[in-house]
PDB file of N, CA and C in Angstrom:
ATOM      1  N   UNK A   1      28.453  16.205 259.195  1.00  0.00           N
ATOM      2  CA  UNK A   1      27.970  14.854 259.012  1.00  0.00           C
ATOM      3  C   UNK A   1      29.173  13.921 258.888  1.00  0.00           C
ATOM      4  N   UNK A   2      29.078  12.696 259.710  1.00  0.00           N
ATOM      5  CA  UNK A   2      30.406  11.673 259.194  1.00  0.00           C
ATOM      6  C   UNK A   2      29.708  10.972 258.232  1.00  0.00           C
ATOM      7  N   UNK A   3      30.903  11.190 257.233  1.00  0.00           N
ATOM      8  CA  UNK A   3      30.736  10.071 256.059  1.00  0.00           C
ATOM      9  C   UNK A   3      31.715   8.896 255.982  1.00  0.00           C
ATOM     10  N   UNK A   4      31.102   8.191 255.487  1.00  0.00           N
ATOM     11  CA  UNK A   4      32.180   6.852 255.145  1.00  0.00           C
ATOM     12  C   UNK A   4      32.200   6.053 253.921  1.00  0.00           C
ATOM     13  N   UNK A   5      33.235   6.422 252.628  1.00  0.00           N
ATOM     14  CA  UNK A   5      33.156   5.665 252.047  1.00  0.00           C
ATOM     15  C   UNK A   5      34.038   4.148 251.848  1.00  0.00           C
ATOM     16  N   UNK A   6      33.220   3.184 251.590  1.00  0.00           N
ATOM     17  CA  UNK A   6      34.226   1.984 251.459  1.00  0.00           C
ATOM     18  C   UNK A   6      34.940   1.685 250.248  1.00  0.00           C
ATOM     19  N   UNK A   7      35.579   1.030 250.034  1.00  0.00           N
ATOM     20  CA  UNK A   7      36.417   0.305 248.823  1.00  0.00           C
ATOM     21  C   UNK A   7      36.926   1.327 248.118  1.00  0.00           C
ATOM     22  N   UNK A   8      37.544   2.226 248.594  1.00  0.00           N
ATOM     23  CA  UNK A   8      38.754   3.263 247.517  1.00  0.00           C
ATOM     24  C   UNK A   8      39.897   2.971 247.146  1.00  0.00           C
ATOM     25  N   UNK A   9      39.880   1.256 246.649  1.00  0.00           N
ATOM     26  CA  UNK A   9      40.956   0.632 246.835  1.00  0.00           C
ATOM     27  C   UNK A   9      42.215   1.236 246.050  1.00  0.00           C
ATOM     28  N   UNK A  10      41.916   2.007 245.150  1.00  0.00           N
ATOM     29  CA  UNK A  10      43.262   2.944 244.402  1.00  0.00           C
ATOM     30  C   UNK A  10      43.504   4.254 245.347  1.00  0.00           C
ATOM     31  N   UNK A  11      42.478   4.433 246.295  1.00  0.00           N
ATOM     32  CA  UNK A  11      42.980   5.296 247.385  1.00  0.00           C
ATOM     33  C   UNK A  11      42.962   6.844 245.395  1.00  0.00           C
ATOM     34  N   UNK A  12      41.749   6.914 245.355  1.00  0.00           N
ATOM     35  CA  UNK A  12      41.832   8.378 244.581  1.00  0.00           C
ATOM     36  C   UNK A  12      40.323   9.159 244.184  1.00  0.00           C
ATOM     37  N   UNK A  13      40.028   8.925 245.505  1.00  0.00           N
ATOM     38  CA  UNK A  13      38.482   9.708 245.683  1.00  0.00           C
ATOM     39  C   UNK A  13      39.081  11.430 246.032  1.00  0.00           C
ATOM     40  N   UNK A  14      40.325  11.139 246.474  1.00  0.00           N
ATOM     41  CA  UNK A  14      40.628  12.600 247.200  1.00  0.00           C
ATOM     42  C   UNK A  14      41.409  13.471 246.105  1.00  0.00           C
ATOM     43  N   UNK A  15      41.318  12.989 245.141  1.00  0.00           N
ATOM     44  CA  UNK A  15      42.081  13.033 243.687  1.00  0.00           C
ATOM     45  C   UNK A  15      41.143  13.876 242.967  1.00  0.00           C
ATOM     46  N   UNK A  16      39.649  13.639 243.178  1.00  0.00           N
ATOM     47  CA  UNK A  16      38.151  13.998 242.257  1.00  0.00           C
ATOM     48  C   UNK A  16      38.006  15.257 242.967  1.00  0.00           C
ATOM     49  N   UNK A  17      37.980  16.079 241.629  1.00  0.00           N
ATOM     50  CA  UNK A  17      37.629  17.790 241.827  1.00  0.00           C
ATOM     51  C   UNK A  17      35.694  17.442 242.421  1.00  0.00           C
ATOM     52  N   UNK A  18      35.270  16.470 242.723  1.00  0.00           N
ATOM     53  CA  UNK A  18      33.846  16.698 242.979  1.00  0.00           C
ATOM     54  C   UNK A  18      34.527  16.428 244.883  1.00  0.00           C
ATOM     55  N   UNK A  19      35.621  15.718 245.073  1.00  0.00           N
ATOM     56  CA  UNK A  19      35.644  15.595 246.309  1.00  0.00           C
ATOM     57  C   UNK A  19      35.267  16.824 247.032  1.00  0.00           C
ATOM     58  N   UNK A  20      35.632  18.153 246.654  1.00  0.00           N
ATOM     59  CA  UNK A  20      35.621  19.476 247.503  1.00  0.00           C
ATOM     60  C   UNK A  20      34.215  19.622 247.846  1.00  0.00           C
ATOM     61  N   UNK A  21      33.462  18.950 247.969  1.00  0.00           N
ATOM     62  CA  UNK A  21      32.015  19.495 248.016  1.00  0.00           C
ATOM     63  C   UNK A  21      31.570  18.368 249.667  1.00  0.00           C
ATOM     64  N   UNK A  22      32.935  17.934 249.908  1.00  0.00           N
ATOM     65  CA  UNK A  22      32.391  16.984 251.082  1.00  0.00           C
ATOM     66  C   UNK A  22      33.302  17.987 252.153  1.00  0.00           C
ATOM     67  N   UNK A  23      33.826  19.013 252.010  1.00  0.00           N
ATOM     68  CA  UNK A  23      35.506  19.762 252.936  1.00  0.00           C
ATOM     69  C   UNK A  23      34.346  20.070 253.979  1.00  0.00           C
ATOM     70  N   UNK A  24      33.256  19.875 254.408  1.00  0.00           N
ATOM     71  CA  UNK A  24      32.486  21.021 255.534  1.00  0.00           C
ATOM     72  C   UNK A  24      31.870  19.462 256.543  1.00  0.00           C
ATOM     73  N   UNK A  25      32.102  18.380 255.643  1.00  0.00           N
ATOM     74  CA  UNK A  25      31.979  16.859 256.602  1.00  0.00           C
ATOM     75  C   UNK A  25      33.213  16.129 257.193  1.00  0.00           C
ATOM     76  N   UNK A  26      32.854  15.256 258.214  1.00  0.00           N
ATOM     77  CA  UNK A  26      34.204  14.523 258.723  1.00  0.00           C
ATOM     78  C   UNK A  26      33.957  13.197 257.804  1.00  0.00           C
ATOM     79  N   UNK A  27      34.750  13.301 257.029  1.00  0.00           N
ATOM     80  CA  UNK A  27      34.824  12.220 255.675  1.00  0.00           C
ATOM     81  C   UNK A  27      36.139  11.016 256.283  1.00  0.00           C
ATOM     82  N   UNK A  28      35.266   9.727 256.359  1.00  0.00           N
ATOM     83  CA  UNK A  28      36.634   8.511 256.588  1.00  0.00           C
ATOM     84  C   UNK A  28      36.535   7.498 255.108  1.00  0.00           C
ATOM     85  N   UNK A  29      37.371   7.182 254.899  1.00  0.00           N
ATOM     86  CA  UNK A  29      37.774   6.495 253.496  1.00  0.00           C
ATOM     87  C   UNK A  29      38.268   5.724 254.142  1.00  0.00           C
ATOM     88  N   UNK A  30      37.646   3.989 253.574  1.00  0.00           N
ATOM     89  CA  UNK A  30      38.476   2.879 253.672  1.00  0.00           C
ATOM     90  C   UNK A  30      38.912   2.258 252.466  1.00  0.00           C
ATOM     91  N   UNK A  31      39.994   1.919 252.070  1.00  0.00           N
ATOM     92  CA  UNK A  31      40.897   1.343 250.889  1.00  0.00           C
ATOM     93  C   UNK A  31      40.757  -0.249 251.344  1.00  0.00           C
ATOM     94  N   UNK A  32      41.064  -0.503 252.073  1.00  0.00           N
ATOM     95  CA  UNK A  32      40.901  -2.129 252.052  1.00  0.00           C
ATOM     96  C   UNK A  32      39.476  -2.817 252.199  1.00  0.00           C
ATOM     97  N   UNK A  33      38.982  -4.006 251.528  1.00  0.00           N
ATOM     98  CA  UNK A  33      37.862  -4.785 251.639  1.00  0.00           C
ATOM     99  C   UNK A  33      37.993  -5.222 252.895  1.00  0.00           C
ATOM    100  N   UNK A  34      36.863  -5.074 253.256  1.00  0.00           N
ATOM    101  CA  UNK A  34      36.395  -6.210 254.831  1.00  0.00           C
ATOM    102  C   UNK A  34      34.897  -6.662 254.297  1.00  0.00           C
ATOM    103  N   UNK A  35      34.722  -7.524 254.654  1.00  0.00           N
ATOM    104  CA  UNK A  35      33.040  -8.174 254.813  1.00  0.00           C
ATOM    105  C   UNK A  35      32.459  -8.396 256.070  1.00  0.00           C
ATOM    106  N   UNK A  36      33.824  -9.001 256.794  1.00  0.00           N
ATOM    107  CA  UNK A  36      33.284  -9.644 257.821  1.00  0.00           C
ATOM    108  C   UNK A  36      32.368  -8.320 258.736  1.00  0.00           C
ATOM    109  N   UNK A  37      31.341  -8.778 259.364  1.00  0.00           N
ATOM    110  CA  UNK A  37      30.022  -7.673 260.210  1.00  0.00           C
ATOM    111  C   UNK A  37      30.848  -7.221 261.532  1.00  0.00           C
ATOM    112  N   UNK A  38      31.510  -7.677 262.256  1.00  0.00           N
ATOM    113  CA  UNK A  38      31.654  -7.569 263.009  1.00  0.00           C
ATOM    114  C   UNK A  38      32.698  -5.989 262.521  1.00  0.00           C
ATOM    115  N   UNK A  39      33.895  -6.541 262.051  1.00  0.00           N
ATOM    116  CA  UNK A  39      34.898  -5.669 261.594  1.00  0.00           C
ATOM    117  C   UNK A  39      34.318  -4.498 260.823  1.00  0.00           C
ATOM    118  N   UNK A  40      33.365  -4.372 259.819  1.00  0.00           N
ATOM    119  CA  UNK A  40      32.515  -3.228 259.534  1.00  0.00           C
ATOM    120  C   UNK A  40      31.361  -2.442 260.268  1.00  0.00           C
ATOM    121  N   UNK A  41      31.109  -3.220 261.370  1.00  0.00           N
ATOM    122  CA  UNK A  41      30.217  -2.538 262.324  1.00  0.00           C
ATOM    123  C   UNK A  41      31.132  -1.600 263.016  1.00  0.00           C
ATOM    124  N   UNK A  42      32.280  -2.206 263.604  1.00  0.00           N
ATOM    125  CA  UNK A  42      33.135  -1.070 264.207  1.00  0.00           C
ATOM    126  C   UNK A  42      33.658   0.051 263.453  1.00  0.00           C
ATOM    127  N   UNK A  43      34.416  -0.048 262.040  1.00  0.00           N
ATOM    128  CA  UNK A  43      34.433   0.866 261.187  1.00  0.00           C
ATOM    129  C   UNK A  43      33.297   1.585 260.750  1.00  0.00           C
ATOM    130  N   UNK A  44      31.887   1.884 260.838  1.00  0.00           N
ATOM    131  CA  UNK A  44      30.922   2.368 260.643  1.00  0.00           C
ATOM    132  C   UNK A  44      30.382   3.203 261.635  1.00  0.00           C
ATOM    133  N   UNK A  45      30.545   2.606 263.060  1.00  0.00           N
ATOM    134  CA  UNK A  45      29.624   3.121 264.019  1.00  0.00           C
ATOM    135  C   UNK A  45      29.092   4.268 264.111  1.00  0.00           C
ATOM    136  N   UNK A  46      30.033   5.451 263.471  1.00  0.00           N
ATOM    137  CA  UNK A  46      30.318   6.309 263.837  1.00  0.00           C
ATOM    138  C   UNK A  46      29.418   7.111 262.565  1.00  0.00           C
ATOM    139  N   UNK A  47      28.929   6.161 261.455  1.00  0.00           N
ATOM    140  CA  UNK A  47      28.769   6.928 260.151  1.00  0.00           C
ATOM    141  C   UNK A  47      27.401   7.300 260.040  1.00  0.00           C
ATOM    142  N   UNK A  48      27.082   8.578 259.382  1.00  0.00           N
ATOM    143  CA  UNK A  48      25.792   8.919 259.011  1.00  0.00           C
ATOM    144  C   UNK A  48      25.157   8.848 258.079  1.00  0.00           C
ATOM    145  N   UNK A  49      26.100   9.045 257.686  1.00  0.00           N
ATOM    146  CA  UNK A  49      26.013   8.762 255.194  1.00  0.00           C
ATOM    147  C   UNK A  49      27.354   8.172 254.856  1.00  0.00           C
ATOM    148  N   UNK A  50      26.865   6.546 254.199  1.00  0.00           N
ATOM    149  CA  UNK A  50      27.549   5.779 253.647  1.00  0.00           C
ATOM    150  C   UNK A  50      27.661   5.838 252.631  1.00  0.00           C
ATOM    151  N   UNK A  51      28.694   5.818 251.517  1.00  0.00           N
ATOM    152  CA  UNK A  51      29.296   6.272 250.096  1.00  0.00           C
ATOM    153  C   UNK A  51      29.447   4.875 250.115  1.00  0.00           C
ATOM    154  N   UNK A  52      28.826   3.781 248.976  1.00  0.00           N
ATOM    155  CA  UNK A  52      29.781   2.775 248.525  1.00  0.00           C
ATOM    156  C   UNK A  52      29.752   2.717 246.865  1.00  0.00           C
ATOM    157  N   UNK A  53      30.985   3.407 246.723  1.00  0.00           N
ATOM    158  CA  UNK A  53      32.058   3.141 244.959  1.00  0.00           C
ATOM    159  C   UNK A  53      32.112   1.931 244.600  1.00  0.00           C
ATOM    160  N   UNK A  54      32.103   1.198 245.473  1.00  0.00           N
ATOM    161  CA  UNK A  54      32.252  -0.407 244.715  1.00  0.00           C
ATOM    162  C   UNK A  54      31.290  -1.478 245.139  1.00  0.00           C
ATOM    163  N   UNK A  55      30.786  -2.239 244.235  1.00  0.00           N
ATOM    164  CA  UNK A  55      29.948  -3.336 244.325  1.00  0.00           C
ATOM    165  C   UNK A  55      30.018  -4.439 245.169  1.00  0.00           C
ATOM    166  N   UNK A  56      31.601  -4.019 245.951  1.00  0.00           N
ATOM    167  CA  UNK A  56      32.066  -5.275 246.637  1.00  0.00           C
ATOM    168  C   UNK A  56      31.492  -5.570 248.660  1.00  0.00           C
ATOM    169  N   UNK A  57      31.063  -4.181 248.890  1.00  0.00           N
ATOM    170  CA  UNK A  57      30.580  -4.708 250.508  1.00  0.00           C
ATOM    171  C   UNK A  57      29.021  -4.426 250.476  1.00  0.00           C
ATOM    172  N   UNK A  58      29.030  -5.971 250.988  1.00  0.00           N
ATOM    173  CA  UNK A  58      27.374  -6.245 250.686  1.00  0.00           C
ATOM    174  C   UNK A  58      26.988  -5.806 252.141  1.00  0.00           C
ATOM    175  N   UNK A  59      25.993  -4.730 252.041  1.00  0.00           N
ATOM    176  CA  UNK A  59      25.390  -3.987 252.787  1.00  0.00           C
ATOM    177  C   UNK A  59      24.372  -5.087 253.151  1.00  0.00           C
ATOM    178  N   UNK A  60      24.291  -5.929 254.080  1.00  0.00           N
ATOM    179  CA  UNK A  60      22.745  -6.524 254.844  1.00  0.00           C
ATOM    180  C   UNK A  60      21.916  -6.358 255.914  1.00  0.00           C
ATOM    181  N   UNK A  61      21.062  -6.707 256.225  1.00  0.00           N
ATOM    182  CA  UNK A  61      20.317  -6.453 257.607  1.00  0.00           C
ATOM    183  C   UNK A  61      21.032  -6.073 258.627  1.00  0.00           C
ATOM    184  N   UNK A  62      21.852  -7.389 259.122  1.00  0.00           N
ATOM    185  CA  UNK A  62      22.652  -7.812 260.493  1.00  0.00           C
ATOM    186  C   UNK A  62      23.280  -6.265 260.345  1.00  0.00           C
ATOM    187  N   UNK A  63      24.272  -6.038 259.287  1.00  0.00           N
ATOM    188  CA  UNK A  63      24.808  -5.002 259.719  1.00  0.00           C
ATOM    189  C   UNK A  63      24.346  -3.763 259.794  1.00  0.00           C
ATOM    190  N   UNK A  64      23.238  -3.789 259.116  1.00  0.00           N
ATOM    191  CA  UNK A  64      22.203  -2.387 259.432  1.00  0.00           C
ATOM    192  C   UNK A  64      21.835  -1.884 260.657  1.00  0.00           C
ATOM    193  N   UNK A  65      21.029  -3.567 261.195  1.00  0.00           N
ATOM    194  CA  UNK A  65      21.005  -3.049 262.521  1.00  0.00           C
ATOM    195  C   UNK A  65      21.872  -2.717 263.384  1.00  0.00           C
ATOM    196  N   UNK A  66      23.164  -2.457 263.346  1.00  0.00           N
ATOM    197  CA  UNK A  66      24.081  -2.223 264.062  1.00  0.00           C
ATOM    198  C   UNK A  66      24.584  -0.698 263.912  1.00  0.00           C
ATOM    199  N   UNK A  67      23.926  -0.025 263.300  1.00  0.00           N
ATOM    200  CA  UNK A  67      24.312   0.965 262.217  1.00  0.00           C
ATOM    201  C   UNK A  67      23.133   2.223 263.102  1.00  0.00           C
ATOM    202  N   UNK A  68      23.049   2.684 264.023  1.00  0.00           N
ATOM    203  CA  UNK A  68      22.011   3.339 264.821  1.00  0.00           C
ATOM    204  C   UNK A  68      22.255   4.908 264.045  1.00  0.00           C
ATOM    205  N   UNK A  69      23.497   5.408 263.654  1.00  0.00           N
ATOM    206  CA  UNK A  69      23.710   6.365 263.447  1.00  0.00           C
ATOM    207  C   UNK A  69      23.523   7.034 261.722  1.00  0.00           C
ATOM    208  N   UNK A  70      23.166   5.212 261.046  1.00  0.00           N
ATOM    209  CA  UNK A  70      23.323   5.869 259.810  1.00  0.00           C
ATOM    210  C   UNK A  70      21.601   6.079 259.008  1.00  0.00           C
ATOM    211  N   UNK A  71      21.551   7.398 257.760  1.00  0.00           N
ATOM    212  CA  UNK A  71      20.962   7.787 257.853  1.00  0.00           C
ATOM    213  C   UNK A  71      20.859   8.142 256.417  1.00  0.00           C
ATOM    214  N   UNK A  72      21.925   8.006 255.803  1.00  0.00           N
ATOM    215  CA  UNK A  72      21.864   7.992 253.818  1.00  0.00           C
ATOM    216  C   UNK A  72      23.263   6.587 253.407  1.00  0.00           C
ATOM    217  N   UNK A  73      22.295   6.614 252.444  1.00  0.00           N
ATOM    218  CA  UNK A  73      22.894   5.573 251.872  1.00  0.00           C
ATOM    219  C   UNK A  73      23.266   5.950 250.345  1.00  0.00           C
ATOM    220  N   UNK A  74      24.765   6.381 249.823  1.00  0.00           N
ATOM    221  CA  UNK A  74      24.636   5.854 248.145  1.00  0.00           C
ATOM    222  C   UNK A  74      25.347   5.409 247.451  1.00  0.00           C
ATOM    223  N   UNK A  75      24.751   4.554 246.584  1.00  0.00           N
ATOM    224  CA  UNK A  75      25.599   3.455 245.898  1.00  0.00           C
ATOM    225  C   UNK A  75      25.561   3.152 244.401  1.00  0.00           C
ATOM    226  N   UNK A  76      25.925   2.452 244.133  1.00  0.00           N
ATOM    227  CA  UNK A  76      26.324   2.361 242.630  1.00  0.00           C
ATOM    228  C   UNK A  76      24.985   2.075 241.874  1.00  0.00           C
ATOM    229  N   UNK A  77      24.890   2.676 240.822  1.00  0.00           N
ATOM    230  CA  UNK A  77      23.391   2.409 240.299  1.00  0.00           C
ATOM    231  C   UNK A  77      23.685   1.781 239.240  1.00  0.00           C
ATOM    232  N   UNK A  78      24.567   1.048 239.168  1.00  0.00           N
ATOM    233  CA  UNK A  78      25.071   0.255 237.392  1.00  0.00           C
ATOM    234  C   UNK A  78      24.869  -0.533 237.355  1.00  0.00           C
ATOM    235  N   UNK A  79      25.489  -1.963 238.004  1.00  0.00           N
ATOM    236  CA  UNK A  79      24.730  -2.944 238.571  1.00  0.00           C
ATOM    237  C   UNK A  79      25.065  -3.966 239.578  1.00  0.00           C
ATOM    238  N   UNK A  80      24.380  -4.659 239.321  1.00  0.00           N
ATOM    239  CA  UNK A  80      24.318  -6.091 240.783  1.00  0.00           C
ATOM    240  C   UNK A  80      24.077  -5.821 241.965  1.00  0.00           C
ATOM    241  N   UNK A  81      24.175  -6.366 243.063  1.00  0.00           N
ATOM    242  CA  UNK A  81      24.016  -6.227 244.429  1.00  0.00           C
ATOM    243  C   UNK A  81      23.519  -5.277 245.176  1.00  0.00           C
ATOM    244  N   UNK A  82      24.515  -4.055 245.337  1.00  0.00           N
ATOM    245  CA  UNK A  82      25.091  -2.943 246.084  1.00  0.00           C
ATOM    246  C   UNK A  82      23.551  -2.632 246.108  1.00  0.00           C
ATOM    247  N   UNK A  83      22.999  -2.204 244.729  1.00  0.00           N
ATOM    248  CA  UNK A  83      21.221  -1.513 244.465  1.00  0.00           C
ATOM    249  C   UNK A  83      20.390  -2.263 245.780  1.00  0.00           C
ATOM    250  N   UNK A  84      20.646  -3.501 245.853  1.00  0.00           N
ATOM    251  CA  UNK A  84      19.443  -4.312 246.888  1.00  0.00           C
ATOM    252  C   UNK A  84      19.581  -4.313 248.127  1.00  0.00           C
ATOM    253  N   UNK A  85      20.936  -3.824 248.645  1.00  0.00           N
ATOM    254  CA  UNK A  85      20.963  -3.443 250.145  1.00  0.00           C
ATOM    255  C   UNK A  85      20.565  -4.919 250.313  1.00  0.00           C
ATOM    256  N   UNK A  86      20.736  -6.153 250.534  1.00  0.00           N
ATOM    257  CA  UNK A  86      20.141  -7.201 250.389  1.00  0.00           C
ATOM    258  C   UNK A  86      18.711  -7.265 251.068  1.00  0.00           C
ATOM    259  N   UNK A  87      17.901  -6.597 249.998  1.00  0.00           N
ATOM    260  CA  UNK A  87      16.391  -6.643 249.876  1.00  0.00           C
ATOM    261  C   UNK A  87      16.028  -5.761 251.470  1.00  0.00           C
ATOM    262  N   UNK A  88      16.503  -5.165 252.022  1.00  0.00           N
ATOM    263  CA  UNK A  88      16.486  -4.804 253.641  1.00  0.00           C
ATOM    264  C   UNK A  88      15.042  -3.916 253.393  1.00  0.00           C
ATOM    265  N   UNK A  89      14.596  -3.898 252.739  1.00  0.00           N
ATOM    266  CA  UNK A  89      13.422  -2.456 252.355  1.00  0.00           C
ATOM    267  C   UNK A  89      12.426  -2.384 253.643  1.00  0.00           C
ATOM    268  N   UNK A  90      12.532  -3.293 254.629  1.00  0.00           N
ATOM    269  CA  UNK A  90      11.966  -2.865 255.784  1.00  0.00           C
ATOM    270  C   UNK A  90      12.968  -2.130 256.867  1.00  0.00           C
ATOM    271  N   UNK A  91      13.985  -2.261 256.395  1.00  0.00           N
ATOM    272  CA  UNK A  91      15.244  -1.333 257.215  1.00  0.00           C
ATOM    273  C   UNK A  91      15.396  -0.163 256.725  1.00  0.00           C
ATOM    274  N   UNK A  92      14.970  -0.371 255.683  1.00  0.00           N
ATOM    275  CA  UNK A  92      15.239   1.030 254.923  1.00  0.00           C
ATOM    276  C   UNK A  92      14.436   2.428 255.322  1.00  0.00           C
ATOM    277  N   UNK A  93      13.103   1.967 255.724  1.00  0.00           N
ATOM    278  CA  UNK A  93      12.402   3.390 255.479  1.00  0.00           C
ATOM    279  C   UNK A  93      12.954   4.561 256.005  1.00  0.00           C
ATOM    280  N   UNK A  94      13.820   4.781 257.484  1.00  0.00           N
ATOM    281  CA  UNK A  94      14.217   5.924 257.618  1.00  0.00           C
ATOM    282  C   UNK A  94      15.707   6.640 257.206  1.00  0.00           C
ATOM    283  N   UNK A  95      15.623   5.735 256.082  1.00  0.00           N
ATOM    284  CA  UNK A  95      16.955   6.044 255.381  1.00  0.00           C
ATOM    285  C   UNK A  95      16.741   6.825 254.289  1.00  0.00           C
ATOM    286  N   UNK A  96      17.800   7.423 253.941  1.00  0.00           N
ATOM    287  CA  UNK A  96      17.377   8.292 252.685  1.00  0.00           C
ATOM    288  C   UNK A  96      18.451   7.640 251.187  1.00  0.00           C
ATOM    289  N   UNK A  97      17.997   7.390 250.857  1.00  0.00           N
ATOM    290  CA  UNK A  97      18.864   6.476 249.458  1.00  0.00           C
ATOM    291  C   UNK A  97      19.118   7.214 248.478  1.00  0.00           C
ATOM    292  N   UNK A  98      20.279   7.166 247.914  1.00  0.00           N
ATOM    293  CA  UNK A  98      20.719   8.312 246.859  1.00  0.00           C
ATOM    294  C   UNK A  98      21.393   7.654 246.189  1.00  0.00           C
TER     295      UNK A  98
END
């Protein structure tokens, strides 16, 4: 499965003894913020299950639909934003949310 997580901006996900449980996926880590859709559609294309650690890339429609390949989603359950996928819950159904 390709995974992709965003915002590892200390770059130390690969640091976490839970990382070993992803060694059998093609795992891409991005450290720098982007928002802009265009620039995260291309960094994504490729992804099946999206990891987002940080509250900071707002997951919306536009870029969903661009997203043909992806297929789990999980994100921070603490708070603000990240939880609402911005309200997409009609994009959502064949997604699996974790």
């Amino acid at each position: 499965m390709n995974v992709t997580i965003l915002d590892d901006y200390h770059d130390t996900l690969r640091t976490l003894p839970c990382f070993a449980k992803l060694a059998e996926h093609k795992v891409t880590i991005w450290n720098g913020h982007v928002q802009d859709i265009d620039v995260l559609a291309e960094r994504l294309k490729e992804t099946e299950a999206l990891v987002l650690i940080r509250e900071r890339t707002k997951i919306r429609a536009p870029l969903l639909d661009r997203l043909p390949r992806l297929s789990w989603v999980a994100w921070p359950t603490g708070r603000g934003e990240a939880r609402s996928l911005d309200k997409a819950s009609s994009l959502l159904g064949p997604f699996h949310l974790v």
